[in-house]
PDB file of N, CA and C in Angstrom:
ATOM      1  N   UNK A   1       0.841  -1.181   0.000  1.00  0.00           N
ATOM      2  CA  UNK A   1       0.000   0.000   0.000  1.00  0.00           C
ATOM      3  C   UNK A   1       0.888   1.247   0.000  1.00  0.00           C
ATOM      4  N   UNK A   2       0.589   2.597  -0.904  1.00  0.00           N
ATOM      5  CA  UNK A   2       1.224   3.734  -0.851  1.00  0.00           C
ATOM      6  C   UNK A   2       1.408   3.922   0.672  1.00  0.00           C
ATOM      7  N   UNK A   3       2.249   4.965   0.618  1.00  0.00           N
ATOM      8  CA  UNK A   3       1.987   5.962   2.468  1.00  0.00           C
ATOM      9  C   UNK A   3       1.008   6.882   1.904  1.00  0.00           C
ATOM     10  N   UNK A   4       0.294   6.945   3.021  1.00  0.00           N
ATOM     11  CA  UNK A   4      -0.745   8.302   2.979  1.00  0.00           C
ATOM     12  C   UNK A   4      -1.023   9.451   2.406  1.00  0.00           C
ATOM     13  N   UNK A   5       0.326  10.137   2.514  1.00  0.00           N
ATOM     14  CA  UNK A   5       0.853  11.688   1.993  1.00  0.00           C
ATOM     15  C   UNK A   5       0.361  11.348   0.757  1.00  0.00           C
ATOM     16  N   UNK A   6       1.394  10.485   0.455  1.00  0.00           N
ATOM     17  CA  UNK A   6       1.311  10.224  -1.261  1.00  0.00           C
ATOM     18  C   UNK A   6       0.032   9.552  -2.231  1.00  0.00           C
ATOM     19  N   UNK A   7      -0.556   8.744  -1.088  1.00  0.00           N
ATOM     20  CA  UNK A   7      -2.450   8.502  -2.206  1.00  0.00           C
ATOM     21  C   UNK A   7      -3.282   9.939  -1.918  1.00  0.00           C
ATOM     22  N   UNK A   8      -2.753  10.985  -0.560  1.00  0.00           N
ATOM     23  CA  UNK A   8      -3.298  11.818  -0.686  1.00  0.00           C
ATOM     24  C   UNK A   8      -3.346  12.854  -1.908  1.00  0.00           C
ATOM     25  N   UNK A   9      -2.005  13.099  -2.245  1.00  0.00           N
ATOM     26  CA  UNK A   9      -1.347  13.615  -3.685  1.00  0.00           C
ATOM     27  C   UNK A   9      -2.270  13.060  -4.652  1.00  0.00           C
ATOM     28  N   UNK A  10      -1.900  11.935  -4.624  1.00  0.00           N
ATOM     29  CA  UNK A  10      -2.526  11.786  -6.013  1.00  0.00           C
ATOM     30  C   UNK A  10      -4.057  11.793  -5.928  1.00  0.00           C
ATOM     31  N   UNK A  11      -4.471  11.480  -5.091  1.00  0.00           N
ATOM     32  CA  UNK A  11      -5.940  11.516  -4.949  1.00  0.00           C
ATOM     33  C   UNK A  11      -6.655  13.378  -5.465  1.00  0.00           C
ATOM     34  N   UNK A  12      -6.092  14.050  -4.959  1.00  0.00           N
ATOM     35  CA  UNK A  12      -6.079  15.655  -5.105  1.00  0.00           C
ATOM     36  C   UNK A  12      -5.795  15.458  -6.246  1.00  0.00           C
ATOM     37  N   UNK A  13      -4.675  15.428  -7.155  1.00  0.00           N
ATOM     38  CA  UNK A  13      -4.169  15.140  -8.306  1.00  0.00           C
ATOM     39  C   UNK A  13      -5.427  14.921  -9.453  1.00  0.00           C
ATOM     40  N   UNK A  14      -5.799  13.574  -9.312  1.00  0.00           N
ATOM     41  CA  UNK A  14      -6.799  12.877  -9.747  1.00  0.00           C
ATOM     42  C   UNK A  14      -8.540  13.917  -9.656  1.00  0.00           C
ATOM     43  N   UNK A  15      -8.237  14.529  -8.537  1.00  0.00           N
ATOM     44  CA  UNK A  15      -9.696  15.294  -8.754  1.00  0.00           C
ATOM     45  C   UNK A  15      -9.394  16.578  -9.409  1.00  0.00           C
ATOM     46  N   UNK A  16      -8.509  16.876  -9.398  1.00  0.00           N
ATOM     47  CA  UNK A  16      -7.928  18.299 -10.130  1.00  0.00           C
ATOM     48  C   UNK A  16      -8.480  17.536 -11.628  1.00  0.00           C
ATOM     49  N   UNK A  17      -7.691  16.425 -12.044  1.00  0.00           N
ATOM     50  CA  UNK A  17      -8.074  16.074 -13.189  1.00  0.00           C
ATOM     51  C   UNK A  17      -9.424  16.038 -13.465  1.00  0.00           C
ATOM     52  N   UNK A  18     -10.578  15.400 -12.975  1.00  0.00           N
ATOM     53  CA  UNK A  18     -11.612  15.317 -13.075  1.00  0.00           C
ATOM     54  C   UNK A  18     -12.315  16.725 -13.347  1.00  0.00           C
ATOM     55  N   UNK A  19     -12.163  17.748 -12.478  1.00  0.00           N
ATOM     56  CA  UNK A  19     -12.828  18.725 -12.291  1.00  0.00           C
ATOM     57  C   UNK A  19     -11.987  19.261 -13.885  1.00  0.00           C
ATOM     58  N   UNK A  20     -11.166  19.460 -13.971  1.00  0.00           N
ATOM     59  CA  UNK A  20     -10.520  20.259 -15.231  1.00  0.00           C
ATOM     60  C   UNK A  20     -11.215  19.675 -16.491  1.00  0.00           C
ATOM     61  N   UNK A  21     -11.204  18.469 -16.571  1.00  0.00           N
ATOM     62  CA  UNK A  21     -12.366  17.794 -17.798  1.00  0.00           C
ATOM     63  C   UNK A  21     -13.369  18.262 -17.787  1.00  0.00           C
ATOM     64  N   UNK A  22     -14.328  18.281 -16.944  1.00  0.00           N
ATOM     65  CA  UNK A  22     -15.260  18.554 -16.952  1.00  0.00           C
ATOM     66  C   UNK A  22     -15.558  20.609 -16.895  1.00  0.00           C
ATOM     67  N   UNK A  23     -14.613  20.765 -17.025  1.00  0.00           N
ATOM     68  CA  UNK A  23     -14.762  22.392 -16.978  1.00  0.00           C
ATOM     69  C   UNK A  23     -14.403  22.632 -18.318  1.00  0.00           C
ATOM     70  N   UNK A  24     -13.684  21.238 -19.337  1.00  0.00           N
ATOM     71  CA  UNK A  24     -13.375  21.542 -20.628  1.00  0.00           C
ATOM     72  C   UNK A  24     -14.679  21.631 -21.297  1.00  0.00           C
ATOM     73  N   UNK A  25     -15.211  20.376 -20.911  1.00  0.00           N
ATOM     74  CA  UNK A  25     -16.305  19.736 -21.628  1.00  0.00           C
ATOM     75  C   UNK A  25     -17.344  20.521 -21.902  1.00  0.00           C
ATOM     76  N   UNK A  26     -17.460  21.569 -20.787  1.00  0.00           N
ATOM     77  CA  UNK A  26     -19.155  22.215 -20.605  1.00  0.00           C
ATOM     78  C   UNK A  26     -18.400  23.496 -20.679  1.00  0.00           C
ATOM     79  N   UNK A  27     -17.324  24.196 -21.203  1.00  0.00           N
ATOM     80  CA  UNK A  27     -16.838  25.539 -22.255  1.00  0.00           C
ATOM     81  C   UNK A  27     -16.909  26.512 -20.975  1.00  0.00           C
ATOM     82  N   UNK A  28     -16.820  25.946 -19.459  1.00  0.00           N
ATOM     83  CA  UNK A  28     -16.165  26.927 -18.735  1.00  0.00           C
ATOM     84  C   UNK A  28     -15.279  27.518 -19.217  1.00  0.00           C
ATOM     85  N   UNK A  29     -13.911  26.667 -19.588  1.00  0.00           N
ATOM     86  CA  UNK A  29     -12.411  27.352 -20.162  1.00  0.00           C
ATOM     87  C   UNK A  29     -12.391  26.702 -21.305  1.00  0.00           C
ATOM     88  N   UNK A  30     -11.259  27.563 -22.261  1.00  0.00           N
ATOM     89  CA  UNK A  30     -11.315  27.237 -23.460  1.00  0.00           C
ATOM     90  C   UNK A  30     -10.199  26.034 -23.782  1.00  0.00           C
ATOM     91  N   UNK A  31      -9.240  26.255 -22.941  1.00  0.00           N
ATOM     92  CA  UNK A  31      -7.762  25.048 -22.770  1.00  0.00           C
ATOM     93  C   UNK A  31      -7.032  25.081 -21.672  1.00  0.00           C
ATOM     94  N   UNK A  32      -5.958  24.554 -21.968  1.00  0.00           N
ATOM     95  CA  UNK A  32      -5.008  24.670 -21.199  1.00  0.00           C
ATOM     96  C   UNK A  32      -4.092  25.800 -20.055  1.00  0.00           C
ATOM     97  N   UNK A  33      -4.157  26.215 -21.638  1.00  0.00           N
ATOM     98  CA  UNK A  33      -3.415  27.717 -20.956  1.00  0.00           C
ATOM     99  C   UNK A  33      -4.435  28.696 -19.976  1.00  0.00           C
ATOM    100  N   UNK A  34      -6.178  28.514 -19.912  1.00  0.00           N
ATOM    101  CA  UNK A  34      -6.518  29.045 -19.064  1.00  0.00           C
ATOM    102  C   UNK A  34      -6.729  28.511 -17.911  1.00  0.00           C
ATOM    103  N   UNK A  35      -6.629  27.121 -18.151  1.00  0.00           N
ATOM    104  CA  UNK A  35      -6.695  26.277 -16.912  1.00  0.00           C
ATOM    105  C   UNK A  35      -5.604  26.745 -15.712  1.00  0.00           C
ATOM    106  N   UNK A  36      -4.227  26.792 -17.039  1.00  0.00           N
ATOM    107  CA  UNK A  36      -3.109  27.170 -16.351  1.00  0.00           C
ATOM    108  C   UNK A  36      -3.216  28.763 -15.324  1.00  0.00           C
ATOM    109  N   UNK A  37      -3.890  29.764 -15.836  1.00  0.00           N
ATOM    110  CA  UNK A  37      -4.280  31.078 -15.153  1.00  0.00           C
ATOM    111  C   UNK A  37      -4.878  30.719 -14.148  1.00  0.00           C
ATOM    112  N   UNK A  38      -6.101  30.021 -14.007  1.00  0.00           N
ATOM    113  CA  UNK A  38      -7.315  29.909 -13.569  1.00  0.00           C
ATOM    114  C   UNK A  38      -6.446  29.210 -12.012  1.00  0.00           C
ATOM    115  N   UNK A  39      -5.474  28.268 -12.142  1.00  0.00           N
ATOM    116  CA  UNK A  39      -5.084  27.124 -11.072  1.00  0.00           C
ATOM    117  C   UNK A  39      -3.590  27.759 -10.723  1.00  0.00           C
ATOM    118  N   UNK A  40      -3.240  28.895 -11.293  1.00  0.00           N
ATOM    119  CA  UNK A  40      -1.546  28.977 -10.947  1.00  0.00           C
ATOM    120  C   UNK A  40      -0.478  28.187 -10.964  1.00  0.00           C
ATOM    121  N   UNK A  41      -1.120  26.684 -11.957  1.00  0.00           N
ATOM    122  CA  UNK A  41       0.121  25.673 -12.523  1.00  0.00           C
ATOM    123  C   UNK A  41       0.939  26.222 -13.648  1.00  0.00           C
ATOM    124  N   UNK A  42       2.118  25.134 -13.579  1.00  0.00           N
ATOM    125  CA  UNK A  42       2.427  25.505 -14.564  1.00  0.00           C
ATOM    126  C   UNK A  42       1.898  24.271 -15.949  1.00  0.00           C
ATOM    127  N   UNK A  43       1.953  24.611 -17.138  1.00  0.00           N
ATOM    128  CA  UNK A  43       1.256  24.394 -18.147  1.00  0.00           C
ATOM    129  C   UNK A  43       1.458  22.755 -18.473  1.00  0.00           C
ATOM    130  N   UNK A  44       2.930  22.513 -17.754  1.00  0.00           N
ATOM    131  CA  UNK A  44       3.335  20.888 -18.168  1.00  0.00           C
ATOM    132  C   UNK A  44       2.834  20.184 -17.023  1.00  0.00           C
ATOM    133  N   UNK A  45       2.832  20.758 -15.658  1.00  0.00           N
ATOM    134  CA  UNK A  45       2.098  20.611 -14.724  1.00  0.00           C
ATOM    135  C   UNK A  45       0.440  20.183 -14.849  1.00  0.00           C
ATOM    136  N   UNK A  46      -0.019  21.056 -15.616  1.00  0.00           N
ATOM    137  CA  UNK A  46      -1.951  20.887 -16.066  1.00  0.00           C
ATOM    138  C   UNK A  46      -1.510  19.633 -16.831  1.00  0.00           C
ATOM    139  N   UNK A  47      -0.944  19.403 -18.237  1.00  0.00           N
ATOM    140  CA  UNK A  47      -0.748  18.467 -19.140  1.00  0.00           C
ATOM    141  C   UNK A  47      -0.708  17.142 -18.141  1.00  0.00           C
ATOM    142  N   UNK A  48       0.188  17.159 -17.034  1.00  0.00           N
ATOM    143  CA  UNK A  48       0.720  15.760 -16.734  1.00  0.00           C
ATOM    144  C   UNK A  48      -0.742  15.614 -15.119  1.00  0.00           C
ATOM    145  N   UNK A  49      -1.159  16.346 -15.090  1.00  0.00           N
ATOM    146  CA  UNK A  49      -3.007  16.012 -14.246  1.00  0.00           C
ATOM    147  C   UNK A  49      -3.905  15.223 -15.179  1.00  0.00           C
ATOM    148  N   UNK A  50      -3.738  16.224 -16.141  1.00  0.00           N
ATOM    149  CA  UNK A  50      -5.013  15.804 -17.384  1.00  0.00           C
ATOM    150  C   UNK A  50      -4.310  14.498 -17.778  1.00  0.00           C
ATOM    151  N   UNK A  51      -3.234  13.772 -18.119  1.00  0.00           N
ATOM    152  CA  UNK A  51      -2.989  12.684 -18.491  1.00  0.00           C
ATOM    153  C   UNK A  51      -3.021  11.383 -17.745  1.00  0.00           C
ATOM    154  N   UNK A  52      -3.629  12.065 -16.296  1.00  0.00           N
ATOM    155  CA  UNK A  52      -3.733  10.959 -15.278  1.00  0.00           C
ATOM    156  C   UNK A  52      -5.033  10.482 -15.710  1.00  0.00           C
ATOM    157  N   UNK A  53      -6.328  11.073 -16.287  1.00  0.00           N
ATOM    158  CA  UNK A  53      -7.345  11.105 -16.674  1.00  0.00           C
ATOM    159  C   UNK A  53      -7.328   9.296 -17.810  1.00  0.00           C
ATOM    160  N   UNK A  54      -6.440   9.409 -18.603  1.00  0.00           N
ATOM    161  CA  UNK A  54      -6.304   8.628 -19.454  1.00  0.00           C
ATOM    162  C   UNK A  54      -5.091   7.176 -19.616  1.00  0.00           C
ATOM    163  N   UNK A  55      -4.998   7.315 -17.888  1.00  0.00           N
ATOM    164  CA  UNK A  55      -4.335   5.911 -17.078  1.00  0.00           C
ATOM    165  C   UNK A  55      -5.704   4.817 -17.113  1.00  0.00           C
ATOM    166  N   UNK A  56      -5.226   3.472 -17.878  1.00  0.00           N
ATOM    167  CA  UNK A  56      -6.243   2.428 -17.640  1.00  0.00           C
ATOM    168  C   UNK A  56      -6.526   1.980 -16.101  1.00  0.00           C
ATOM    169  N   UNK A  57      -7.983   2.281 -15.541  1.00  0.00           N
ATOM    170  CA  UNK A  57      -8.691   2.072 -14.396  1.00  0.00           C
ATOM    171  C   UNK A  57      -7.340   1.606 -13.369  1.00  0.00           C
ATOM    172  N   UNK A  58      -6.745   0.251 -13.802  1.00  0.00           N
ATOM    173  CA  UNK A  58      -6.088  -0.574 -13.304  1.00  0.00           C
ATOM    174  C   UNK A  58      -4.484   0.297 -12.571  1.00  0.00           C
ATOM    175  N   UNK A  59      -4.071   1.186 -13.718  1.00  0.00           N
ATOM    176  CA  UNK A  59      -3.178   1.548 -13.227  1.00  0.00           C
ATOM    177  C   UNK A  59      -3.236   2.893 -12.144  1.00  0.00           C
ATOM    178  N   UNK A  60      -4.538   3.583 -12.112  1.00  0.00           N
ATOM    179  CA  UNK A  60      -5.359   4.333 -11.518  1.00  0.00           C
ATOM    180  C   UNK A  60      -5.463   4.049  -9.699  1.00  0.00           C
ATOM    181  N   UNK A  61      -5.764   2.270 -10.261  1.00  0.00           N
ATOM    182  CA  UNK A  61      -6.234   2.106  -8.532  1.00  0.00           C
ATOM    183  C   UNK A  61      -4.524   1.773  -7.543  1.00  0.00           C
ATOM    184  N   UNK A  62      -3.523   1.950  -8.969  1.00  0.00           N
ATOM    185  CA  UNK A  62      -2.399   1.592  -8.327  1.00  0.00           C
ATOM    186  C   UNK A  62      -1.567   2.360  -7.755  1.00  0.00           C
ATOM    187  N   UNK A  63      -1.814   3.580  -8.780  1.00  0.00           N
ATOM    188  CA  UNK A  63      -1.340   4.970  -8.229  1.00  0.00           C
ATOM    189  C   UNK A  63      -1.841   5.148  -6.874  1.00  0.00           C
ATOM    190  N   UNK A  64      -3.501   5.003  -6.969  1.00  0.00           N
ATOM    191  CA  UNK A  64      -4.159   5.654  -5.854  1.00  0.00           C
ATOM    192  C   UNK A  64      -3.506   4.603  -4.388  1.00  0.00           C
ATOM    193  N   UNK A  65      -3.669   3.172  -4.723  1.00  0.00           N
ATOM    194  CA  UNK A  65      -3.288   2.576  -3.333  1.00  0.00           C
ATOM    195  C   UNK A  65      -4.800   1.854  -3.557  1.00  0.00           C
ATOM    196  N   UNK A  66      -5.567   1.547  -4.100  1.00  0.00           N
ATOM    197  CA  UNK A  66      -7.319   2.143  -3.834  1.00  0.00           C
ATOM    198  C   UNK A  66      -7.324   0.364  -4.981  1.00  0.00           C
ATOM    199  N   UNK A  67      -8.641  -0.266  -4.446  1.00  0.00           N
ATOM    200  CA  UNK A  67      -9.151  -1.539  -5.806  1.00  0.00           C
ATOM    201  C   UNK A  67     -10.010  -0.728  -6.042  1.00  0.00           C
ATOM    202  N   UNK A  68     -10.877  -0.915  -7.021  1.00  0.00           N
ATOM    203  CA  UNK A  68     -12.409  -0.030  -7.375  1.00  0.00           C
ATOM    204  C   UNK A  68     -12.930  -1.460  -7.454  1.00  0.00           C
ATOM    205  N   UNK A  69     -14.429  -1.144  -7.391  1.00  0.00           N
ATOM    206  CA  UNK A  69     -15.312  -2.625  -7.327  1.00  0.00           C
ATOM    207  C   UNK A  69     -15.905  -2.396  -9.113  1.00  0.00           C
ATOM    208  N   UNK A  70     -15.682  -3.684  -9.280  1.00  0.00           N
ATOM    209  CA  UNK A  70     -15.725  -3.647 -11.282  1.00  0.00           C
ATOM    210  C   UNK A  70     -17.006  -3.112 -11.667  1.00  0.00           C
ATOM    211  N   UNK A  71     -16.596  -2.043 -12.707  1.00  0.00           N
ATOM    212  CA  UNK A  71     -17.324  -1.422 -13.294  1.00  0.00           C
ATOM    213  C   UNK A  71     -18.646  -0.301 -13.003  1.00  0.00           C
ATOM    214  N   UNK A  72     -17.896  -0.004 -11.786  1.00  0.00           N
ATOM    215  CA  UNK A  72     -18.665   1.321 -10.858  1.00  0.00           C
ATOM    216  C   UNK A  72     -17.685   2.355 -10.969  1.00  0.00           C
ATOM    217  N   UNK A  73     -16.315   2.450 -10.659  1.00  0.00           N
ATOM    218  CA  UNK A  73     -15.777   3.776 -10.217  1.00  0.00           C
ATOM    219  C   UNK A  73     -15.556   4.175  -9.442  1.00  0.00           C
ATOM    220  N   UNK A  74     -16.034   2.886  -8.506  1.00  0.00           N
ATOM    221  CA  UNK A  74     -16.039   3.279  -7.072  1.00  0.00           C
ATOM    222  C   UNK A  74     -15.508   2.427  -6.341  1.00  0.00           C
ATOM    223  N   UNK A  75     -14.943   2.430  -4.625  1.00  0.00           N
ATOM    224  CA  UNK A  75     -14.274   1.897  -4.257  1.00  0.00           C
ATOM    225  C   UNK A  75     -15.272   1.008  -3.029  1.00  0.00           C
TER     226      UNK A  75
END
């Protein structure tokens, strides 16, 4: 199992990602670069959140420390 600190990270990580998709999707912001204003990251910083988005489930629950119960999303 991760240490704490660190599924905490990524867990934050992981919802940063979530929330940033979904602020793409529905034309809150237009990209990146305002994401980048909007959050005070830096731009390779946003890139490497948003690419956690597109880790297969599996490698997701490995980062996190976390199983998900199949085909919910949830733990």
């Amino acid at each position: 199992m991760a240490h704490y600190c660190t599924v905490r990270l990524e867990a934050r990580l992981m919802a940063f990602a979530i929330v940033f998709d979904e602020w793409l999707a529905e034309g809150k912001v237009r990209g990146y670069a305002e994401l980048t204003a909007i959050s005070g990251m830096d731009r390779s910083d946003v890139t490497h959140i948003m690419n956690l988005r597109l880790l297969e489930p599996e490698k997701q629950e490995r980062r996190l420390g976390i199983r998900l119960e199949a085909g919910t999303g949830c733990p």
